[in-house]
Protein backbone atom coordinates (compact mmCIF):
# COMPACT_ATOMS: atom_id res chain seq x y z
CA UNK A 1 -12.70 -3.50 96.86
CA UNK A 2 -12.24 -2.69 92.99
CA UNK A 3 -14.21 -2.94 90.08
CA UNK A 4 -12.92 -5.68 88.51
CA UNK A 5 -12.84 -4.26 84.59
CA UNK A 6 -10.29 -2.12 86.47
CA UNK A 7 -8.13 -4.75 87.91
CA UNK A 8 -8.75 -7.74 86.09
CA UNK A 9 -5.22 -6.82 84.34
CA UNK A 10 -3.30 -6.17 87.69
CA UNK A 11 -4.07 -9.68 89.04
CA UNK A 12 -3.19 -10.80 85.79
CA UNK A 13 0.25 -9.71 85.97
CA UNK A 14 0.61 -10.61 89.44
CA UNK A 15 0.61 -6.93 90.66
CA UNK A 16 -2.50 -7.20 92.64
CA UNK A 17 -3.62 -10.91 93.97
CA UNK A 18 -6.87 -11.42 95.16
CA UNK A 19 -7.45 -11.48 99.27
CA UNK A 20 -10.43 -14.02 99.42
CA UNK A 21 -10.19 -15.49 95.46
CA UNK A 22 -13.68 -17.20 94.18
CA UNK A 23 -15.66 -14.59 96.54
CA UNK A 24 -17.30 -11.41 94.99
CA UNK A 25 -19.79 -8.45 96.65
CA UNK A 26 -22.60 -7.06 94.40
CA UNK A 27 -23.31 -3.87 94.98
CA UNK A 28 -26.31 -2.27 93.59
CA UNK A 29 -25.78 1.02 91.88
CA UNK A 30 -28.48 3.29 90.71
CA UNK A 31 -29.10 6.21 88.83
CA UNK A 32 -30.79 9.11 89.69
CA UNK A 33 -32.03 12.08 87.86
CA UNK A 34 -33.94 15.48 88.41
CA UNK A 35 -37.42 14.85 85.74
CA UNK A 36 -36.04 17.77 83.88
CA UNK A 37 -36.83 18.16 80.14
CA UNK A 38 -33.19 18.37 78.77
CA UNK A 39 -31.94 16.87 75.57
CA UNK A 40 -28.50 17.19 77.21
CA UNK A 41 -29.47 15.15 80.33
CA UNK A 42 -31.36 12.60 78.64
CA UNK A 43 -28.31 12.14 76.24
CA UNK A 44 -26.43 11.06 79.53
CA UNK A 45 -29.25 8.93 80.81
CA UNK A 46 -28.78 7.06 77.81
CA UNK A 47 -25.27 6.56 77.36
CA UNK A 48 -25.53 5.66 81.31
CA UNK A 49 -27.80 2.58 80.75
CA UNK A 50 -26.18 1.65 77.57
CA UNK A 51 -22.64 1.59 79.17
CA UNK A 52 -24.17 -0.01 82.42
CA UNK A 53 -25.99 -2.80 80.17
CA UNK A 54 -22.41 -3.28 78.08
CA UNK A 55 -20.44 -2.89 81.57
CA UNK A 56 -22.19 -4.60 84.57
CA UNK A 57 -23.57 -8.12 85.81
CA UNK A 58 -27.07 -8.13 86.86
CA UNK A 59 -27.22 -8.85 90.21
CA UNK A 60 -29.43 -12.18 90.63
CA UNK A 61 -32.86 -11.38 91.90
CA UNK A 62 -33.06 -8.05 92.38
């Protein structure tokens, strides 16, 4: 299994195909931090949920 924004160009050009095409697996993925007052860490946190929000699918009902 592979993210698709990595493959999506493989199967495109035929380099990769798709084993079961039309089916899909959502996997939850979290993110977990210390609660630690840091600028630098909270600078990640956001660019974490920003990418995530620009990035991933929500996953229907959860």
């Amino acid at each position: 299994m592979m993210p698709e924004d990595l493959v999506g160009s493989a199967i495109s050009a035929g380099s990769l195909i798709e084993i079961a095409p039309g089916h899909h697996l959502d996997v939850p993925l979290y993110w977990h931090r210390w609660r630690l007052a840091s600028p630098a860490l909270e600078a990640v946190t956001q660019a974490v949920r920003t990418a995530a929000k620009v990035s991933l699918h929500p996953i229907p009902g959860a």
